[in-house]
Protein backbone atom coordinates (compact mmCIF):
# COMPACT_ATOMS: atom_id res chain seq x y z
CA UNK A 1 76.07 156.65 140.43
CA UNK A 2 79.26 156.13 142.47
CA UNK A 3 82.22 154.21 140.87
CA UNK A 4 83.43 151.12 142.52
CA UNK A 5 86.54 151.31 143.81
CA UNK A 6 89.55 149.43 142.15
CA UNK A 7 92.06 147.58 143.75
CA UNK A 8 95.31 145.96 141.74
CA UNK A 9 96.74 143.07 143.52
CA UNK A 10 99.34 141.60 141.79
CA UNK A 11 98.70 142.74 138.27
CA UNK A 12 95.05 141.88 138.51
CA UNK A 13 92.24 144.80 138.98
CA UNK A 14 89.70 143.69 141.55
CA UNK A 15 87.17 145.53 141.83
CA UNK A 16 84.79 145.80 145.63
CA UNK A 17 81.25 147.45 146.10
CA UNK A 18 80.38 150.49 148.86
CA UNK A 19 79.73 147.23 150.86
CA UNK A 20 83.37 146.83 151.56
CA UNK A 21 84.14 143.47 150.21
CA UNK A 22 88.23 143.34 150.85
CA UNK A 23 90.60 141.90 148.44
CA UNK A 24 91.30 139.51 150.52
CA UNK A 25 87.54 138.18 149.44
CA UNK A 26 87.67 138.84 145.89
CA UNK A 27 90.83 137.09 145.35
CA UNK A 28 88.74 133.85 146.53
CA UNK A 29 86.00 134.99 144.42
CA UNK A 30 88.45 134.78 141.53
CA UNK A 31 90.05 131.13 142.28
CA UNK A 32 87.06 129.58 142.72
CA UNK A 33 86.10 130.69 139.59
CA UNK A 34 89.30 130.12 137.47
CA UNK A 35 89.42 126.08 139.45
CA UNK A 36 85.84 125.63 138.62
CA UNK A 37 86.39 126.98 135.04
CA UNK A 38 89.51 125.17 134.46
CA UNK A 39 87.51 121.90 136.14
CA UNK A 40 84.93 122.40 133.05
CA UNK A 41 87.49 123.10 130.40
CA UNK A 42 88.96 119.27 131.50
CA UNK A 43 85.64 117.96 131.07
CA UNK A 44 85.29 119.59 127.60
CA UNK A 45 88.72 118.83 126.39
CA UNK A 46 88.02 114.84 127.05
CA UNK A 47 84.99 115.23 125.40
CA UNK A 48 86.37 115.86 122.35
CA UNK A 49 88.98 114.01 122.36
CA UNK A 50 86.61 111.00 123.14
CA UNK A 51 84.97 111.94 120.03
CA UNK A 52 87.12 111.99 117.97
CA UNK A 53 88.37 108.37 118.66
CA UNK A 54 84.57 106.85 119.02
CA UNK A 55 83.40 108.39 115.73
CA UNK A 56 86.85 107.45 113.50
CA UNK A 57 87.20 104.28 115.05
CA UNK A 58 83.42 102.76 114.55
CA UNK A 59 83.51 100.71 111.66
CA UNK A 60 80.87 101.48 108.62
CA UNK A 61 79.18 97.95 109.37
CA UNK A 62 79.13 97.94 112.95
CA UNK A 63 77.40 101.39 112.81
CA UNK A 64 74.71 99.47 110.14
CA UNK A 65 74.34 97.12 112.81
CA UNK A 66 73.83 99.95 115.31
CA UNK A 67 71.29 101.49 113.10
CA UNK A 68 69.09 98.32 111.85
CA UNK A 69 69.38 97.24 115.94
CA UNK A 70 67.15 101.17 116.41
CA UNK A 71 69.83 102.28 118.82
CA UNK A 72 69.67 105.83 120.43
CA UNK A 73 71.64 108.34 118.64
CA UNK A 74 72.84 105.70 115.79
CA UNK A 75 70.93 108.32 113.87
CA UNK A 76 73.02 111.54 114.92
CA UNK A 77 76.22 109.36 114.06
CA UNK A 78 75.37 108.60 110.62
CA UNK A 79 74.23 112.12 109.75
CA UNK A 80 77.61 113.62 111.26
CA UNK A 81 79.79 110.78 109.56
CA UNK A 82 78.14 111.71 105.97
CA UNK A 83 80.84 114.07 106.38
CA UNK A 84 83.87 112.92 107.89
CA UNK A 85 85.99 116.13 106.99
CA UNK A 86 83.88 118.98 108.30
CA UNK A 87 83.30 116.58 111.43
CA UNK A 88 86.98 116.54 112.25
CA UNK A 89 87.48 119.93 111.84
CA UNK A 90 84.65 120.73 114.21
CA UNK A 91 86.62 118.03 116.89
CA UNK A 92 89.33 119.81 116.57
CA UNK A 93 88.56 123.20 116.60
CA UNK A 94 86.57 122.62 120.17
CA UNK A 95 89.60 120.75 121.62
CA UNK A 96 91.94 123.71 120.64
CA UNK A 97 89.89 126.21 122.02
CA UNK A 98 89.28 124.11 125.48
CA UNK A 99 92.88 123.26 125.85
CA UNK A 100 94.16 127.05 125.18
CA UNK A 101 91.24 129.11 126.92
CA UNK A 102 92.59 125.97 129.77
CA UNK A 103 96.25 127.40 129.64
CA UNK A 104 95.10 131.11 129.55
CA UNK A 105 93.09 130.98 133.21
CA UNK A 106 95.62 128.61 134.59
CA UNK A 107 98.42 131.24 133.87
CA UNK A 108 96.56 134.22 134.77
CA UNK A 109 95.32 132.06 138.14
CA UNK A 110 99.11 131.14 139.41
CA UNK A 111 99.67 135.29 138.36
CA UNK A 112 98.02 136.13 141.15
CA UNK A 113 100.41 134.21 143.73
CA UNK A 114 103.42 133.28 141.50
CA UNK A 115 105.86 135.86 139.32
CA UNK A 116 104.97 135.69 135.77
CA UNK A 117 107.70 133.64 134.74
CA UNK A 118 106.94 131.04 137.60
CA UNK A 119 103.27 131.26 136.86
CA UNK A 120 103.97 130.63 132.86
CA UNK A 121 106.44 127.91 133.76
CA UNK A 122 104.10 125.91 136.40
CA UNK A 123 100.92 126.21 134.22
CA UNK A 124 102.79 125.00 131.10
CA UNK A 125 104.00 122.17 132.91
CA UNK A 126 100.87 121.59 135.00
CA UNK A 127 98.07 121.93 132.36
CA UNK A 128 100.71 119.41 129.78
CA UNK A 129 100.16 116.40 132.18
CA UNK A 130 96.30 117.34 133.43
CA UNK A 131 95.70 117.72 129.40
CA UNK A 132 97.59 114.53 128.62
CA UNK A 133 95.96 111.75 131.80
CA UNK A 134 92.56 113.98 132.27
CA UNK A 135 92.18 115.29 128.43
CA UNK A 136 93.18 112.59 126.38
CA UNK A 137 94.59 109.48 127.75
CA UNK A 138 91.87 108.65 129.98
CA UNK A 139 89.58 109.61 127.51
CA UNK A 140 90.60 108.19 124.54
CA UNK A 141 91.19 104.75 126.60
CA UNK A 142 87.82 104.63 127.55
CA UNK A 143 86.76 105.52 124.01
CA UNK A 144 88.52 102.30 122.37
CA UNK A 145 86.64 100.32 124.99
CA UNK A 146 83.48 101.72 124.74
CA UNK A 147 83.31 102.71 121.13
CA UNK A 148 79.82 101.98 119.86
CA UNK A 149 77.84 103.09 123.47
CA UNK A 150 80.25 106.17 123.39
CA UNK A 151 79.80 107.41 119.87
CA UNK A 152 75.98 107.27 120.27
CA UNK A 153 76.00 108.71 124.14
CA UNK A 154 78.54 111.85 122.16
CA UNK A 155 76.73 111.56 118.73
CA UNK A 156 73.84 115.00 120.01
CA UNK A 157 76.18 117.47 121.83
CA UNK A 158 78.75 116.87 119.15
CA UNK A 159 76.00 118.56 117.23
CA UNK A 160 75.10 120.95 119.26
CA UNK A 161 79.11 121.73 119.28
CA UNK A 162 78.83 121.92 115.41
CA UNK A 163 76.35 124.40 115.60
CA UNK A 164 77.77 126.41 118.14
CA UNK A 165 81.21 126.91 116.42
CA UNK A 166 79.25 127.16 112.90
CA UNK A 167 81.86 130.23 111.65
CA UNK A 168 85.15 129.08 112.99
CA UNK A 169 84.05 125.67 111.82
CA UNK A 170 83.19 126.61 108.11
CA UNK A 171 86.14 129.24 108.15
CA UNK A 172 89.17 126.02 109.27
CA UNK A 173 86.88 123.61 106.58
CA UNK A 174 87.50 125.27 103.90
CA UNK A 175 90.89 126.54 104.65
CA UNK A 176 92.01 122.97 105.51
CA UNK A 177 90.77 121.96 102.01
CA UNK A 178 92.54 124.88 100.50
CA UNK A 179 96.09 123.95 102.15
CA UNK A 180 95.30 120.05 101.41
CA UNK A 181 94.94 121.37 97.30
CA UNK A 182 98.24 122.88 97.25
CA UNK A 183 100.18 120.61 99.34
CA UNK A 184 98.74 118.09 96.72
CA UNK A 185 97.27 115.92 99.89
CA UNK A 186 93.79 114.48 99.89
CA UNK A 187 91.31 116.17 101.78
CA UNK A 188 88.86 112.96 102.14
CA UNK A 189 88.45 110.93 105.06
CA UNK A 190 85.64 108.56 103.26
CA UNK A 191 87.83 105.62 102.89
CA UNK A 192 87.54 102.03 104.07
CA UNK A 193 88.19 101.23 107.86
CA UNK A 194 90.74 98.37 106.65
CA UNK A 195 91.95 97.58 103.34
CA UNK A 196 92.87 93.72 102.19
CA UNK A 197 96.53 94.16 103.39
CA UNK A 198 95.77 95.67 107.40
CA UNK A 199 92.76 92.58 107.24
CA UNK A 200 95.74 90.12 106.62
CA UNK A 201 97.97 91.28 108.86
CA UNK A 202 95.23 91.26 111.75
CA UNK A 203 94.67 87.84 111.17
CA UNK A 204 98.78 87.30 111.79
CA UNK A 205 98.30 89.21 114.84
CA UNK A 206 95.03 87.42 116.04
CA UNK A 207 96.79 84.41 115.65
CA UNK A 208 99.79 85.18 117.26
CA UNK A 209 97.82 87.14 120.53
CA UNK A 210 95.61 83.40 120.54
CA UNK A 211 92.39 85.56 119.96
CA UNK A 212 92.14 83.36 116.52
CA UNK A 213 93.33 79.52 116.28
CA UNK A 214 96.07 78.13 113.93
CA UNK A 215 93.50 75.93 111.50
CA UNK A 216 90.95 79.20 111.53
CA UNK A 217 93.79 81.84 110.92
CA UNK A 218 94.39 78.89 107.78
CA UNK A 219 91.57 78.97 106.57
CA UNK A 220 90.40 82.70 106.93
CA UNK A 221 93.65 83.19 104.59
CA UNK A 222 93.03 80.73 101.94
CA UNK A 223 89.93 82.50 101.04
CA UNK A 224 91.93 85.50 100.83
CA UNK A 225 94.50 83.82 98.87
CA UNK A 226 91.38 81.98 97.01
CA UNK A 227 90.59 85.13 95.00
CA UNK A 228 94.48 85.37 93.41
CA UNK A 229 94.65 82.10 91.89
CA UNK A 230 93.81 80.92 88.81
CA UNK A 231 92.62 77.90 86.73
CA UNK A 232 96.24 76.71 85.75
CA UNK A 233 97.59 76.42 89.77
CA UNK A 234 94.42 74.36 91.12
CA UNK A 235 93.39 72.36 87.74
CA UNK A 236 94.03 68.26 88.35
CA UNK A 237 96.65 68.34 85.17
CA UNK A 238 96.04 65.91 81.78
CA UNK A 239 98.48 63.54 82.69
CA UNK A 240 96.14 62.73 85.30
CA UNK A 241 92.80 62.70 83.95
CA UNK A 242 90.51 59.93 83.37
CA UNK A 243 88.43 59.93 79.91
CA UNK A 244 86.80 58.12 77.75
CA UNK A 245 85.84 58.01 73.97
CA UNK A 246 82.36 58.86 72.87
CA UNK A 247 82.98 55.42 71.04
CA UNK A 248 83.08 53.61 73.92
CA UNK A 249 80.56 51.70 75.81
CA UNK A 250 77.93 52.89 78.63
CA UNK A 251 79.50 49.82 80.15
CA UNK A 252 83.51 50.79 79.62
CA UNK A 253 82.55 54.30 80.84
CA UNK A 254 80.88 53.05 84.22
CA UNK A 255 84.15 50.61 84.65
CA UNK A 256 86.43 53.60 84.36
CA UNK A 257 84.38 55.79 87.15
CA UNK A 258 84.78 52.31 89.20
CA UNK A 259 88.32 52.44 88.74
CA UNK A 260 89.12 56.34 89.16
CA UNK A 261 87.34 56.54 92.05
CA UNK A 262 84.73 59.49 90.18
CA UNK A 263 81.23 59.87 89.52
CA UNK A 264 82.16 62.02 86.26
CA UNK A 265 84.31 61.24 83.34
CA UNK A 266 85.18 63.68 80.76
CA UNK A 267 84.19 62.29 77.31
CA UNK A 268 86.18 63.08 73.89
CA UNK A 269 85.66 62.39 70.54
CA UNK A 270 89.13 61.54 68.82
CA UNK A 271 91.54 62.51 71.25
CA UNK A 272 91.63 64.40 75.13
CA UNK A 273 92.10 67.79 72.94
CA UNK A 274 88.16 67.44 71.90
CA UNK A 275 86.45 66.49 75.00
CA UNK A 276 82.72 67.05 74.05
CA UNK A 277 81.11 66.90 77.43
CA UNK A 278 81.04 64.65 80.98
CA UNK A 279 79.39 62.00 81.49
CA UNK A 280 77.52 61.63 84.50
CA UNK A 281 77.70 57.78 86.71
CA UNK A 282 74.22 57.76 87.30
CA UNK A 283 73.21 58.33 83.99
CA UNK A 284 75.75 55.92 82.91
CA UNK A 285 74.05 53.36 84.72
CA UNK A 286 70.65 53.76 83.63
CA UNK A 287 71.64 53.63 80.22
CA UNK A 288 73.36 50.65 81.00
CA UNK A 289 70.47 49.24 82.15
CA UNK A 290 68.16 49.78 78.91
CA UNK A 291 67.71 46.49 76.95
CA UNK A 292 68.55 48.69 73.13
CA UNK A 293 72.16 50.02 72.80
CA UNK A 294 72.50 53.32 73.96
CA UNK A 295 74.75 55.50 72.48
CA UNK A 296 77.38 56.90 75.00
CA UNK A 297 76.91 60.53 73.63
CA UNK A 298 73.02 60.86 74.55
CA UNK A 299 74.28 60.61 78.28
CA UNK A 300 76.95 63.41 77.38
CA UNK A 301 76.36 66.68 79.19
CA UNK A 302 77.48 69.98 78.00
CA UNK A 303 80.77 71.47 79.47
CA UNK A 304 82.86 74.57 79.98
CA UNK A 305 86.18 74.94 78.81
CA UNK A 306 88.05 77.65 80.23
CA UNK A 307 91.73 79.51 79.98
CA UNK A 308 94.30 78.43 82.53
CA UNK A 309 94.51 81.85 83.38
CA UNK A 310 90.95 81.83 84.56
CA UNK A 311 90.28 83.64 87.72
CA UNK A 312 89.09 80.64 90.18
CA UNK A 313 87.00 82.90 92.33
CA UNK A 314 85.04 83.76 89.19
CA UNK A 315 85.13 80.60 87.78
CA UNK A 316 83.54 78.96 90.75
CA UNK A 317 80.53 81.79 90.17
CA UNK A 318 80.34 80.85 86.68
CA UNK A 319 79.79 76.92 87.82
CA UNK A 320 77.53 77.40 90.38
CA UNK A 321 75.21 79.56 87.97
CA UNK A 322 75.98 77.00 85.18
CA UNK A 323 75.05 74.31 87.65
CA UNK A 324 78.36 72.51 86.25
CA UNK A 325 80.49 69.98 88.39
CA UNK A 326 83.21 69.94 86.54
CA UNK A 327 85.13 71.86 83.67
CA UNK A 328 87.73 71.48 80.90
CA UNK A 329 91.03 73.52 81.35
CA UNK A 330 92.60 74.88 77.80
CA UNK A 331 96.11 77.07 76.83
CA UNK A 332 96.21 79.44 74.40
CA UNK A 333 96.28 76.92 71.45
CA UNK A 334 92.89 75.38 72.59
CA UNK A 335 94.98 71.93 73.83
CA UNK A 336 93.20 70.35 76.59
CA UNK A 337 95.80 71.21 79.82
CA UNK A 338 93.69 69.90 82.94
CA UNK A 339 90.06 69.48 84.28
CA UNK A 340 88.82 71.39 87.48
CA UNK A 341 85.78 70.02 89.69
CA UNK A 342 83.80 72.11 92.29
CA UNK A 343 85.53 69.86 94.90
CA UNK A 344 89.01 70.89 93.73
CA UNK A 345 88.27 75.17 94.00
CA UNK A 346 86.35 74.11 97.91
CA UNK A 347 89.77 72.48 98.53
CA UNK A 348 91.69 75.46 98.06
CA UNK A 349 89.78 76.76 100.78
CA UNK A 350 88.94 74.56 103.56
CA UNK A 351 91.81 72.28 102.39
CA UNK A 352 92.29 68.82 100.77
CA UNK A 353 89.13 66.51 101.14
CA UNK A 354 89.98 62.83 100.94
CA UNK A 355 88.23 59.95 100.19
CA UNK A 356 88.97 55.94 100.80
CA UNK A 357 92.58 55.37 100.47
CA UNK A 358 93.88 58.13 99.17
CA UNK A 359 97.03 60.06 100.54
CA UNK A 360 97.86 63.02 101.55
CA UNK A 361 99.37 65.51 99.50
CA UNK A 362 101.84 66.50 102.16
CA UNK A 363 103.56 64.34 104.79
CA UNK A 364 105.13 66.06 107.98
CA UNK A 365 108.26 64.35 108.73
CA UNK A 366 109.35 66.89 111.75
CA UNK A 367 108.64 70.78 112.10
CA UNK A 368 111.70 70.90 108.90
CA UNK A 369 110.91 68.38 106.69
CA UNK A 370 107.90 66.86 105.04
CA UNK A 371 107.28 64.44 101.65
CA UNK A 372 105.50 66.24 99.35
CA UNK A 373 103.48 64.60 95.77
CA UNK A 374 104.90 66.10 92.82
CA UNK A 375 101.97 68.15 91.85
CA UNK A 376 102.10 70.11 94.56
CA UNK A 377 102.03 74.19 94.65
CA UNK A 378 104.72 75.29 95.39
CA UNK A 379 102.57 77.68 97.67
CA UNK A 380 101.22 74.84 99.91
CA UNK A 381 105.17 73.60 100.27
CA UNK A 382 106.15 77.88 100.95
CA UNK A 383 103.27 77.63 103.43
CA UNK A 384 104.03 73.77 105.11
CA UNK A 385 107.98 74.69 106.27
CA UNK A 386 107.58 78.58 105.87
CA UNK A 387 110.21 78.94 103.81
CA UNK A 388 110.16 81.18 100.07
CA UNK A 389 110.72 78.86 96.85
CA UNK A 390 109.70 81.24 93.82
CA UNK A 391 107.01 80.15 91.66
CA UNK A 392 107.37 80.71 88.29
CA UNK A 393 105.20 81.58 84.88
CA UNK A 394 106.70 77.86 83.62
CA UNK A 395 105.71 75.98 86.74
CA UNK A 396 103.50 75.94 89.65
CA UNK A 397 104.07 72.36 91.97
CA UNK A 398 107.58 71.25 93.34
CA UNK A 399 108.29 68.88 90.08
CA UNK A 400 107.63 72.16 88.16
CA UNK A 401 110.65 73.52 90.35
CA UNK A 402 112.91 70.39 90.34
CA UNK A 403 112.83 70.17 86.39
CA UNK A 404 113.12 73.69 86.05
CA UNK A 405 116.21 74.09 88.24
CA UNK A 406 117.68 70.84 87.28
CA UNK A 407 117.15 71.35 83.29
CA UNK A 408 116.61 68.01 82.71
CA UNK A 409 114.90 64.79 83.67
CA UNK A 410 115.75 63.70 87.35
CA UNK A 411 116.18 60.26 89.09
CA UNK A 412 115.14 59.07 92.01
CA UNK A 413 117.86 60.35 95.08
CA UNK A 414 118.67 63.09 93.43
CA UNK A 415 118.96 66.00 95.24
CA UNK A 416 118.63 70.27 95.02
CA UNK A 417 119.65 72.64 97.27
CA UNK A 418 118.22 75.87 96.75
CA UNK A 419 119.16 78.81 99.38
CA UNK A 420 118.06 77.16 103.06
CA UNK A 421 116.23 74.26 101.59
CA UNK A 422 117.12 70.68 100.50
CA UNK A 423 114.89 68.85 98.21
CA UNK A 424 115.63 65.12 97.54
CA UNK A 425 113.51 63.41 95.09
CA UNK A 426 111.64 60.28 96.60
CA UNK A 427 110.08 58.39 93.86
CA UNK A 428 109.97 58.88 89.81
CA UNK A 429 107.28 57.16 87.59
CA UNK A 430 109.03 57.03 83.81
CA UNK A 431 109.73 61.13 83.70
CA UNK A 432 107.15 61.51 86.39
CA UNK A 433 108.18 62.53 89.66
CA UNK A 434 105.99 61.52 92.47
CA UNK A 435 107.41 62.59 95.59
CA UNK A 436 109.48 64.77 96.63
CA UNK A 437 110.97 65.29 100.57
CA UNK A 438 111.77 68.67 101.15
CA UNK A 439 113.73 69.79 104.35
CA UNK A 440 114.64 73.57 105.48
CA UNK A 441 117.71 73.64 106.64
CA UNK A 442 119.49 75.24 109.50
CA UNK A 443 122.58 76.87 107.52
CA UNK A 444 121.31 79.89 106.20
CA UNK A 445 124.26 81.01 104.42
CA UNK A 446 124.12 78.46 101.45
CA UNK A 447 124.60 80.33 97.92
CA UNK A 448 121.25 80.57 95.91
CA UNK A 449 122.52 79.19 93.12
CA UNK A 450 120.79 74.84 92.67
CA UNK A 451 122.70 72.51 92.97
CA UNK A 452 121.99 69.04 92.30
CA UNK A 453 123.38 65.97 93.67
CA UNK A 454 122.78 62.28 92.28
CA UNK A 455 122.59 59.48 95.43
CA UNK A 456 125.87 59.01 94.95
CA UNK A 457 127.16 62.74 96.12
CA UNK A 458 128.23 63.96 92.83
CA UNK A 459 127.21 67.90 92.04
CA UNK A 460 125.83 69.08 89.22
CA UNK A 461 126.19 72.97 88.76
CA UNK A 462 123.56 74.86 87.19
CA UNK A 463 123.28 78.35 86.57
């Protein structure tokens, strides 16, 4: 058999058959080939860069949506997200290979018309910002758009790429893992697609971009705020609680509902720090309307009575299994501290529900300054004027913070300025203070430490 005869042209051995196909031909031969090759390679290298952007960013429940809905290739994507690690790897291995094998044949292509050094320096360049608009930007863009019709369109010849780079994949798995154990880093990917902080701050971000309104962006983070309280900060306090004795009267009972405005009363025998049960208006009623006496404590129901460090968000479980409307609030010394309703733990959610006359807790004077009742959180205020006043283990409303900066009881007019905000007290019932108008102010280089200032102007240091 005769050889073929070789050619070099420009570094490159061409070779031509007994036909006599010039080099002038197989040098065309050759750039078709490299274009076309590199044209694939572009193709591959957004592939997998797609991937890896549609199968990260698809949310667990969205893909349980995908799945329970019977779309095509859901399937594929579960099984290759069962493991997220060896999945990345094989992503990542394919787009290395594309984009180098893509630098190799576009050097050795310019070789054959460029010097070496102007042929490394023009395909370095060039195949940088092909790779970066054609093999990833592009891509990827299209992948955050498209994410759930992508990763299921992807989901099969991402599997068929698994199984064709089987060795190197297995090989760069568990060397990966092996680098991850001694650089003490965690070689997992199985972790939630948001945790409670990034949730949060998307909401501040929805709101702010108008995707989500002010009063839903509200109430979206009360129920996030609704699982850190406790008992003690929601609780409608003793001084403000309506009883009556288990001595008393069906009829006394019903006239105290009448007057509180409640369709339960808490009953005690003795005093408030025994409350036995609650009394329910209805039945109240009908044993009012029995011709024999009735003794108040038949009509008692059973209670709960609960630490005021009780978790609200369990507490409300606890109810609704209980079937209980309403609860007794205890310290550590088993003294009766407050009483908690169903309505009150809603309210820290979608907000204060009123009924007939009554007022609002807090009263917008302008965008800096509203008239707040004493009890308060502090939190609502914080939340109201966006401003910081520190809650503390001794106190959770605005009178809390008065008395507790002030150190002693406070008149009405008085005022305390604490950092940027004024607080002037409003109105005081005996030691009770009722109101409370609290203004940010502009100055934001005031010293932190209270001061307090009668009506009259006269300061009252306090450390």
């Amino acid at each position: 058999m005769d050889r073929l005869p070789m050619y070099v042209l420009e570094g490159v051995w061409l070779f031509t058959g007994p036909g006599g196909f010039g080099p002038e031909l197989s040098l065309q031969t050759v750039t078709i080939i490299g274009v076309s090759s590199l044209f694939v390679l572009i193709l591959l290298s957004g592939f997998f860069s797609s991937s890896e952007i549609a199968m990260f960013k698809l949310t667990d429940h969205r893909l349980e949506g995908l799945l329970e809905e019977g779309t095509r290739g859901a399937e594929t994507v579960a099984a290759l997200r069962e493991n997220p690690h060896r999945l990345l790897v094989t992503i990542l291995v394919g787009n290395n290979l594309v984009n180098i094998a893509m630098s190799s044949i576009a050097t050795g292509l310019l070789a054959l018309y460029l010097s070496q050094a102007a042929a490394v320096a023009v395909a370095t360049f060039g195949i940088t910002a092909i790779v970066l608009l054609f093999g990833e930007a592009a891509p990827k863009s299209y992948a955050v758009e498209n994410t759930e019709s992508w990763s299921c369109r992807i989901a099969r010849p991402l599997k068929y790429s698994e199984y064709l780079l089987y060795p190197l994949v297995v090989v760069f798995d568990r060397l990966t893992r092996q680098v991850n154990k001694v650089t003490g880093a965690d070689s997992t990917l199985e972790s939630p697609y948001a945790t409670r902080d990034e949730l949060q701050q998307m909401l501040e971000t929805g709101e702010e971009e108008g995707v989500i309104e002010e009063d839903e962006h509200q109430l979206l983070q009360r129920i996030f705020e609704f699982t850190d309280r406790i008992a003690k900060e929601v609780m409608t306090p003793r001084l403000d609680i309506e009883a009556v004795s288990v001595e008393d009267t069906p009829a006394a009972a019903i006239e105290v509902c009448v007057q509180s405005g409640h369709d339960r009363v808490p009953v005690y025998r003795g005093n408030l720090d025994n409350v036995i049960g609650i009394a329910n208006l209805s039945d109240l009623v009908e044993a009012y309307q029995e011709p024999e006496n009735v003794d108040l404590e038949r009509v008692v129901e059973p209670t709960l009575h609960v630490p005021e460090s009780k978790n609200v968000a369990e507490l409300l479980e606890e109810m609704r299994k209980a079937r209980m409307e309403m609860v007794i609030v205890i310290d550590e010394f088993g003294t009766t501290e407050g009483l908690l309703t169903v309505e009150d733990l809603v309210e820290e959610i979608v907000g204060e529900i009123l009924a007939g006359g009554e007022e609002q807790p807090i009263e917008y004077v302008d965008d800096r300054t509203i008239i707040a009742r004493g009890e308060v959180n502090i939190h609502e205020v914080n939340e109201a004027l966006e401003v910081e006043i520190p809650e503390g283990e001794e106190f959770e409303t605005i009178a809390g913070f008065i008395f507790n900066r002030a150190g002693r009881l406070v008149e009405a007019g008085e005022q305390l300025t604490y950092r940027n905000i004024k607080i002037t007290v409003e109105s005081v019932d005996k030691t009770r203070i009722m109101k409370a108008r609290v203004e940010r102010l502009k100055d934001e280089g005031i010293a932190d430490e209270a001061r307090t200032e009668d009506s009259e102007g006269v300061a009252d240091e306090n450390s």
